[in-house]
PDB file of N, CA and C in Angstrom:
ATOM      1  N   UNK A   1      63.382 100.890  95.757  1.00  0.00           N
ATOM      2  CA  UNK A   1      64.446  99.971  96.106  1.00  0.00           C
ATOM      3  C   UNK A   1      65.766 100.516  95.563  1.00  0.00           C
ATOM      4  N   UNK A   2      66.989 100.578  96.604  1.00  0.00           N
ATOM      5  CA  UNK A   2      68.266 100.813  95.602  1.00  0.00           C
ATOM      6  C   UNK A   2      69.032 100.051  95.469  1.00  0.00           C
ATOM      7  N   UNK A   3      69.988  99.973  94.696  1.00  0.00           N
ATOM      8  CA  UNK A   3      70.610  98.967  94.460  1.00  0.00           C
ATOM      9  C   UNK A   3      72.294  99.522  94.752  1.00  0.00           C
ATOM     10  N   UNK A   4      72.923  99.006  95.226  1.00  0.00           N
ATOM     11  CA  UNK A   4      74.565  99.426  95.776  1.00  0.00           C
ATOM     12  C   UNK A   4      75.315  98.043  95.100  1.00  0.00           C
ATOM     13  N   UNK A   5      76.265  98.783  93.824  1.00  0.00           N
ATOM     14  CA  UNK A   5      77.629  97.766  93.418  1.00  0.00           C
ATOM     15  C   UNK A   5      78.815  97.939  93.624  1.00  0.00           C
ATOM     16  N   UNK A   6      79.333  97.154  94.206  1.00  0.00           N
ATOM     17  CA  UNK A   6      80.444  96.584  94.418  1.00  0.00           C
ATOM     18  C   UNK A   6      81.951  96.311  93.600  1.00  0.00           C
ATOM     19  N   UNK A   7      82.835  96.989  93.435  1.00  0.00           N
ATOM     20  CA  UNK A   7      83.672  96.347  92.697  1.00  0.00           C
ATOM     21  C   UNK A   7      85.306  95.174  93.280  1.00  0.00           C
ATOM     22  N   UNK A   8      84.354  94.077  93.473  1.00  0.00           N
ATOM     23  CA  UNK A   8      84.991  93.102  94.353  1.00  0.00           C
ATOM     24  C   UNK A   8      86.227  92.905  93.704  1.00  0.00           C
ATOM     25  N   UNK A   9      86.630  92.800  92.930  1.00  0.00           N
ATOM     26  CA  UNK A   9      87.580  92.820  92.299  1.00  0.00           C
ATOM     27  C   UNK A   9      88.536  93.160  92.281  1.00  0.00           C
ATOM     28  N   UNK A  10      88.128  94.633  92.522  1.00  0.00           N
ATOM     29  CA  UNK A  10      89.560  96.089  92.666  1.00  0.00           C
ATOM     30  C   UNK A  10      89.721  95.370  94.033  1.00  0.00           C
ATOM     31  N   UNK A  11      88.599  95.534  94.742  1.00  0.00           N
ATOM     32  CA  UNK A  11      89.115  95.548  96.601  1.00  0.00           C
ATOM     33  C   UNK A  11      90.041  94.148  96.509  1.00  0.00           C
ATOM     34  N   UNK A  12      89.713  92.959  96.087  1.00  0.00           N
ATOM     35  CA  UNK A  12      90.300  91.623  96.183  1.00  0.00           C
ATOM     36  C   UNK A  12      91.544  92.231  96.001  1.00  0.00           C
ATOM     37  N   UNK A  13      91.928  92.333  94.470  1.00  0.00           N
ATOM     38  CA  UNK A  13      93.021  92.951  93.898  1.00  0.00           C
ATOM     39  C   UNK A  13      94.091  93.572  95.130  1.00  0.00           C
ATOM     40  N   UNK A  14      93.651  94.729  95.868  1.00  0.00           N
ATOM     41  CA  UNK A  14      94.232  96.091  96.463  1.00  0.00           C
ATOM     42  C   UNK A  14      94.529  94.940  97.839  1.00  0.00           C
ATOM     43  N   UNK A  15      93.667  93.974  97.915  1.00  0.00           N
ATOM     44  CA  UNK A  15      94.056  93.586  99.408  1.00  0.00           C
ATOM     45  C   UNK A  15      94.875  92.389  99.372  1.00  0.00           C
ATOM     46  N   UNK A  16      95.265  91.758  98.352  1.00  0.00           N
ATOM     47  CA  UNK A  16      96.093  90.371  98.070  1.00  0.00           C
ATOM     48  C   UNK A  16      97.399  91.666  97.953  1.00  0.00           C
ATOM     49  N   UNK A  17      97.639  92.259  96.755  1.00  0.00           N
ATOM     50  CA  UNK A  17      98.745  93.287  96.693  1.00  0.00           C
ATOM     51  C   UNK A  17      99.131  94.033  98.221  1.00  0.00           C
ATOM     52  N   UNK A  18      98.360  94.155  99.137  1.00  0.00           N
ATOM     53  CA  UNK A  18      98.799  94.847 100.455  1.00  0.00           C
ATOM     54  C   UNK A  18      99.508  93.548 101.618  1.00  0.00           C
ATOM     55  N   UNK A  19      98.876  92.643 100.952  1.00  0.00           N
ATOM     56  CA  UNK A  19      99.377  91.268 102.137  1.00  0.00           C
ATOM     57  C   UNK A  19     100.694  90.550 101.241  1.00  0.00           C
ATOM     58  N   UNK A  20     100.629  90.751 100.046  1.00  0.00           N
ATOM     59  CA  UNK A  20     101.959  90.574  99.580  1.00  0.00           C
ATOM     60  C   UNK A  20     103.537  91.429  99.932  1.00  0.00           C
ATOM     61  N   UNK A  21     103.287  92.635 100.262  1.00  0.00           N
ATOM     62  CA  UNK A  21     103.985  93.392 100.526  1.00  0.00           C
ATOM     63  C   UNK A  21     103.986  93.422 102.111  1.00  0.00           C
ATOM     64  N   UNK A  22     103.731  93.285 102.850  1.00  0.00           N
ATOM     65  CA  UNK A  22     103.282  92.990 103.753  1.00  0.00           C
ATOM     66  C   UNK A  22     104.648  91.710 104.574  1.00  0.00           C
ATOM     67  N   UNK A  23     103.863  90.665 103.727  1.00  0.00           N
ATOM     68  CA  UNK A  23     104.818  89.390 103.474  1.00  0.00           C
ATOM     69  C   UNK A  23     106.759  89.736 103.226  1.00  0.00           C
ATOM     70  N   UNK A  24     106.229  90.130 102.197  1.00  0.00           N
ATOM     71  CA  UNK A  24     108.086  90.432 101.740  1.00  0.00           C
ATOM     72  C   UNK A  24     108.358  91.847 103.067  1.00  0.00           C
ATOM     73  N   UNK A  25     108.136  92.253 103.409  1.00  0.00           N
ATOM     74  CA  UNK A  25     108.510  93.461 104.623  1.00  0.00           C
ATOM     75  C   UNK A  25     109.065  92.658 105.774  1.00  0.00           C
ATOM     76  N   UNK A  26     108.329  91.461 106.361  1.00  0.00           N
ATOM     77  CA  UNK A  26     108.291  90.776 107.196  1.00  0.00           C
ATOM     78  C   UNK A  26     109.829  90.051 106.936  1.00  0.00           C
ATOM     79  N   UNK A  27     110.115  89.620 105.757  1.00  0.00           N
ATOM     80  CA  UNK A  27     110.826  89.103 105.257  1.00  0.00           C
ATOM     81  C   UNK A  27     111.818  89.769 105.312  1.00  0.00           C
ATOM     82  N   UNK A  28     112.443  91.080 104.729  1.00  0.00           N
ATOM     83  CA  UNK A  28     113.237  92.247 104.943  1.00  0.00           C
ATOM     84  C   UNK A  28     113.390  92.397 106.403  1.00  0.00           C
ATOM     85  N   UNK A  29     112.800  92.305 107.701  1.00  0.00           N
ATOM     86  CA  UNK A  29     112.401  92.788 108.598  1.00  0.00           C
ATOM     87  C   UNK A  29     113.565  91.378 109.566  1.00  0.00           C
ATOM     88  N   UNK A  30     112.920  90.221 108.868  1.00  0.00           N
ATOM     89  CA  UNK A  30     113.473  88.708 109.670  1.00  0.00           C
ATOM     90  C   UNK A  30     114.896  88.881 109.338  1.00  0.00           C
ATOM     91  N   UNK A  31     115.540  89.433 107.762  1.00  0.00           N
ATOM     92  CA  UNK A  31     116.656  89.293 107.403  1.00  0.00           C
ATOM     93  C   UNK A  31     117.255  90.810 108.215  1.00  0.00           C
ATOM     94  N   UNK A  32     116.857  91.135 109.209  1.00  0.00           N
ATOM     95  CA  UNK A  32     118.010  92.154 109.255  1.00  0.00           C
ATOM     96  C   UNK A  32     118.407  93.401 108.635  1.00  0.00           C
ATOM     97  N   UNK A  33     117.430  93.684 107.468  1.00  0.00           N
ATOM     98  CA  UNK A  33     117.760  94.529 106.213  1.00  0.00           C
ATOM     99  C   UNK A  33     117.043  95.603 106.977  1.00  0.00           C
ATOM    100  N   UNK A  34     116.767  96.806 106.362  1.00  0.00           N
ATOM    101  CA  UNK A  34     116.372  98.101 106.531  1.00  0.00           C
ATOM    102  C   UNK A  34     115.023  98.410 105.539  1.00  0.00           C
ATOM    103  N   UNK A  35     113.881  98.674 106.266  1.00  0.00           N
ATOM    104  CA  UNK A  35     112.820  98.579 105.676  1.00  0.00           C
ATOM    105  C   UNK A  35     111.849  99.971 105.108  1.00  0.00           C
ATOM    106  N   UNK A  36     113.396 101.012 105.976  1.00  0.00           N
ATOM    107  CA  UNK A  36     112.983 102.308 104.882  1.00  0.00           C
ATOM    108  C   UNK A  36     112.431 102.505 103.506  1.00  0.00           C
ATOM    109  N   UNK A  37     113.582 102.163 102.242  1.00  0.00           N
ATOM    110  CA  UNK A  37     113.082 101.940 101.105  1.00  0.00           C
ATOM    111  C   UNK A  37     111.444 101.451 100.877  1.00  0.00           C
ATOM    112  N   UNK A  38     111.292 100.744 101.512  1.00  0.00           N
ATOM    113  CA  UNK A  38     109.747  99.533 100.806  1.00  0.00           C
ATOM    114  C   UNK A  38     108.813 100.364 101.409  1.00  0.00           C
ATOM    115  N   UNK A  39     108.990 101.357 102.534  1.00  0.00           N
ATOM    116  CA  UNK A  39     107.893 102.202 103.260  1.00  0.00           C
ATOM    117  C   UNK A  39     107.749 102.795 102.689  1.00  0.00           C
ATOM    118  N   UNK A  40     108.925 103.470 102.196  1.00  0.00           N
ATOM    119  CA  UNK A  40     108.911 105.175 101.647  1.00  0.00           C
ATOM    120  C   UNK A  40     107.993 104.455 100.143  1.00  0.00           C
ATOM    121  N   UNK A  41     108.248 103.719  99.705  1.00  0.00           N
ATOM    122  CA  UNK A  41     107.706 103.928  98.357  1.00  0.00           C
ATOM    123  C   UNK A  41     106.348 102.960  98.178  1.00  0.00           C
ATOM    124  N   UNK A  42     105.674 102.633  99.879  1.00  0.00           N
ATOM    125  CA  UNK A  42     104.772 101.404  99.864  1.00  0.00           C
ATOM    126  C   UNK A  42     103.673 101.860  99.132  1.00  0.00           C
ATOM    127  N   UNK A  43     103.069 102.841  98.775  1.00  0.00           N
ATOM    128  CA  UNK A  43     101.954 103.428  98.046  1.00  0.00           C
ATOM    129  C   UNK A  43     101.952 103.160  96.583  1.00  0.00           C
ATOM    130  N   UNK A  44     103.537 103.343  96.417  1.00  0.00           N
ATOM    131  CA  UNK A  44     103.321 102.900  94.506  1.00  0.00           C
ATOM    132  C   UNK A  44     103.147 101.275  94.170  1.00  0.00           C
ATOM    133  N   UNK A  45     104.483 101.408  95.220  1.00  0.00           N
ATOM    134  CA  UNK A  45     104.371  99.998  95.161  1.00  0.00           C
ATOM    135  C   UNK A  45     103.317  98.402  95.069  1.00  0.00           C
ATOM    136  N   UNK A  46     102.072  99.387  96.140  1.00  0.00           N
ATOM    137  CA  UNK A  46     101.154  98.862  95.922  1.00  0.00           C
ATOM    138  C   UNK A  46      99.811  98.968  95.169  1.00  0.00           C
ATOM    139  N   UNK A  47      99.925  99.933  94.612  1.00  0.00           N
ATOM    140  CA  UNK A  47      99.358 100.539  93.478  1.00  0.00           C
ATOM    141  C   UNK A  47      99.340  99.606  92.328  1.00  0.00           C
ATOM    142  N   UNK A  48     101.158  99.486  92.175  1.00  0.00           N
ATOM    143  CA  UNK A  48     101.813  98.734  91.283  1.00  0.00           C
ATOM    144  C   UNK A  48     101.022  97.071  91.096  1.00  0.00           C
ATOM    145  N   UNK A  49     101.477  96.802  92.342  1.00  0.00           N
ATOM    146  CA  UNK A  49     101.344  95.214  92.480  1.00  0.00           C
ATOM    147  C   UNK A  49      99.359  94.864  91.907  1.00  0.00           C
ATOM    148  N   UNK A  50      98.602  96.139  93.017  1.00  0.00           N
ATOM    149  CA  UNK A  50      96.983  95.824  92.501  1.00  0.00           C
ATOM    150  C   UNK A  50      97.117  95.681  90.848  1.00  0.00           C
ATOM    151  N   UNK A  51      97.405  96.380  90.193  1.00  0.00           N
ATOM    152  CA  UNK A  51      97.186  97.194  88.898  1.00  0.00           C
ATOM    153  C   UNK A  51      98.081  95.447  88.206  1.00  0.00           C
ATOM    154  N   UNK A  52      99.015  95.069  88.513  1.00  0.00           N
ATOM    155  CA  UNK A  52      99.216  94.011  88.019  1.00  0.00           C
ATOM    156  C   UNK A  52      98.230  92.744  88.086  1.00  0.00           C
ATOM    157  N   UNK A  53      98.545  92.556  89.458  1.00  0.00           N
ATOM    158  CA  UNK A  53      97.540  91.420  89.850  1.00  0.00           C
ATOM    159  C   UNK A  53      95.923  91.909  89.120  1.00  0.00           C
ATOM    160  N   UNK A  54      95.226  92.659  88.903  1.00  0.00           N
ATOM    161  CA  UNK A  54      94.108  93.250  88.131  1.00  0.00           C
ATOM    162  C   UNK A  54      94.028  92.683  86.363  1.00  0.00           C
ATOM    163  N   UNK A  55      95.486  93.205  86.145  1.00  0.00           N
ATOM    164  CA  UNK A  55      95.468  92.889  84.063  1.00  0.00           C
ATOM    165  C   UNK A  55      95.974  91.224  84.439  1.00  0.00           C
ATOM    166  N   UNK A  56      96.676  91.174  85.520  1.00  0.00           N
ATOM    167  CA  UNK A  56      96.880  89.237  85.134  1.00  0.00           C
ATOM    168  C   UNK A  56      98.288  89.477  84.326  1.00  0.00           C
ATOM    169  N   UNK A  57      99.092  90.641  84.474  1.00  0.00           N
ATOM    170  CA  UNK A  57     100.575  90.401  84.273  1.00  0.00           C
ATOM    171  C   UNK A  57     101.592  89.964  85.625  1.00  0.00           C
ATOM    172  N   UNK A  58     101.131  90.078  86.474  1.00  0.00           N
ATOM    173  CA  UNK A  58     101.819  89.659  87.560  1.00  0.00           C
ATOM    174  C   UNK A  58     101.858  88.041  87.509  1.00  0.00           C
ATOM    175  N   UNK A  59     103.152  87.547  87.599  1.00  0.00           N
ATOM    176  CA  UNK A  59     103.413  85.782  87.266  1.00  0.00           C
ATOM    177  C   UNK A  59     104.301  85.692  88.790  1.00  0.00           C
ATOM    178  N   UNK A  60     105.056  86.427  89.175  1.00  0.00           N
ATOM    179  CA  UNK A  60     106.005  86.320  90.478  1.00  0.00           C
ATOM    180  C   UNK A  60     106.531  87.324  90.484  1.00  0.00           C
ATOM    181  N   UNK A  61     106.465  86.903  92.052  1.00  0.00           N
ATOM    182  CA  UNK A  61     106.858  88.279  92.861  1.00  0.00           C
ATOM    183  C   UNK A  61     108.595  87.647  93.520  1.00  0.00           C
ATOM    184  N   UNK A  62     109.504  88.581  93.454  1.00  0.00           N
ATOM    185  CA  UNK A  62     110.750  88.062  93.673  1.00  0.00           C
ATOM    186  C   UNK A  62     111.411  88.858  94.562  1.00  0.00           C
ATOM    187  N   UNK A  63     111.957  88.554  95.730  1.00  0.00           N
ATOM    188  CA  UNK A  63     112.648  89.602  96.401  1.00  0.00           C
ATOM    189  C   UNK A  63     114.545  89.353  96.271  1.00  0.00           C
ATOM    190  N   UNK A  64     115.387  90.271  95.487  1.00  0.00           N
ATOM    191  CA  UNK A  64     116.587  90.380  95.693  1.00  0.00           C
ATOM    192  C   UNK A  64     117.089  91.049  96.091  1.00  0.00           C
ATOM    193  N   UNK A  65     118.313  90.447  97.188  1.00  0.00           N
ATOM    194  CA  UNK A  65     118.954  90.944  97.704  1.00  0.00           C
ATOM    195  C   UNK A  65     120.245  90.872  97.397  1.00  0.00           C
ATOM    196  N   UNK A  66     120.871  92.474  96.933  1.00  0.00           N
ATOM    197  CA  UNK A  66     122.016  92.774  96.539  1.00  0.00           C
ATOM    198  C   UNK A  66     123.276  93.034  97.631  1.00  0.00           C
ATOM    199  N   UNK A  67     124.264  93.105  97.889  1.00  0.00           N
ATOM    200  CA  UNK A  67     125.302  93.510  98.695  1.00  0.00           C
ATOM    201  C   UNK A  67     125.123  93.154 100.215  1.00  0.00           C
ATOM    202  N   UNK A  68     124.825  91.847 100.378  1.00  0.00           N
ATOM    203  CA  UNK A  68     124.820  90.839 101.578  1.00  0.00           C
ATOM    204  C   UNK A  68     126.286  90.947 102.052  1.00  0.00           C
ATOM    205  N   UNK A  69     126.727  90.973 103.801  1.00  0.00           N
ATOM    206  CA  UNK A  69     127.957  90.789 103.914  1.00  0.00           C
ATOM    207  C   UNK A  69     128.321  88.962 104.104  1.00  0.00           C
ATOM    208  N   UNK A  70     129.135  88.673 103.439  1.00  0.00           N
ATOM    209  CA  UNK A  70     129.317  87.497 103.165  1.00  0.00           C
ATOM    210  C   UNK A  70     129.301  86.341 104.311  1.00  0.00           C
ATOM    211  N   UNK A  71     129.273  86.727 105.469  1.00  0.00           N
ATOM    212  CA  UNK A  71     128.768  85.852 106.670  1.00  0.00           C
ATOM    213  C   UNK A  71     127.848  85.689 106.921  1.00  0.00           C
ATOM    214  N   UNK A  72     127.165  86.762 106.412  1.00  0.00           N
ATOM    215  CA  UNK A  72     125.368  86.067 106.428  1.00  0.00           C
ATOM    216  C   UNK A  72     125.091  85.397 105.120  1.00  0.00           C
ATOM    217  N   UNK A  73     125.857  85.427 104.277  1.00  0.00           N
ATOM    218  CA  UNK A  73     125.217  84.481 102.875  1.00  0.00           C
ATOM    219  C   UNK A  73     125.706  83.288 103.580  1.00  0.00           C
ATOM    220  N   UNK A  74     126.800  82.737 104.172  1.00  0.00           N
ATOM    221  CA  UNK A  74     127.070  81.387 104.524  1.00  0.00           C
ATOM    222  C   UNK A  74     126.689  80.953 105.228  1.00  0.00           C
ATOM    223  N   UNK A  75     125.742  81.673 106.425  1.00  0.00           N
ATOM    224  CA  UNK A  75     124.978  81.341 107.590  1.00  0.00           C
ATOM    225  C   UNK A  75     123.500  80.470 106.460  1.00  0.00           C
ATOM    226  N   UNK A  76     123.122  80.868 105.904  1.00  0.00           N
ATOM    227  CA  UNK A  76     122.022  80.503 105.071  1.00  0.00           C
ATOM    228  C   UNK A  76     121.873  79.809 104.164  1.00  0.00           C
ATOM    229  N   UNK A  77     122.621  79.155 103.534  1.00  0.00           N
ATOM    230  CA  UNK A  77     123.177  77.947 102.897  1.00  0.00           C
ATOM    231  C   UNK A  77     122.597  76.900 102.856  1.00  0.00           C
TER     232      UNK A  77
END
């Protein structure tokens, strides 16, 4: 008989961190922004996020946006 284990955990981990990013892209994507940056670096990034969400330091995830032209900050209000 063999026995095959699983480490549900990591995978949970790797796949909540991929739909989070995922999420905020969509988000970048609705606002108009440029979604180069978050591609180019989506591998660490999500590396990052598993490896958090894993130790249980991840508390929130925050997306800011710096240097808005000021007609779209008042559209959104």
């Amino acid at each position: 008989m063999s026995t095959v284990r699983v480490n549900t955990a990591s995978f949970a981990h790797t796949h909540v961190a991929t739909n989070l990013l995922r999420g905020l892209k969509r988000i970048v994507q609705a606002s108009g922004l440029s979604t180069a940056s978050l591609i180019g670096t989506w591998s660490v990034l999500e590396d990052g996020v598993a490896t958090w969400l894993g130790t249980g330091h991840l508390q929130t995830l925050v997306l800011e946006v710096l240097g808005l032209p000021r007609l779209w900050l008042t559209q959104f209000r």
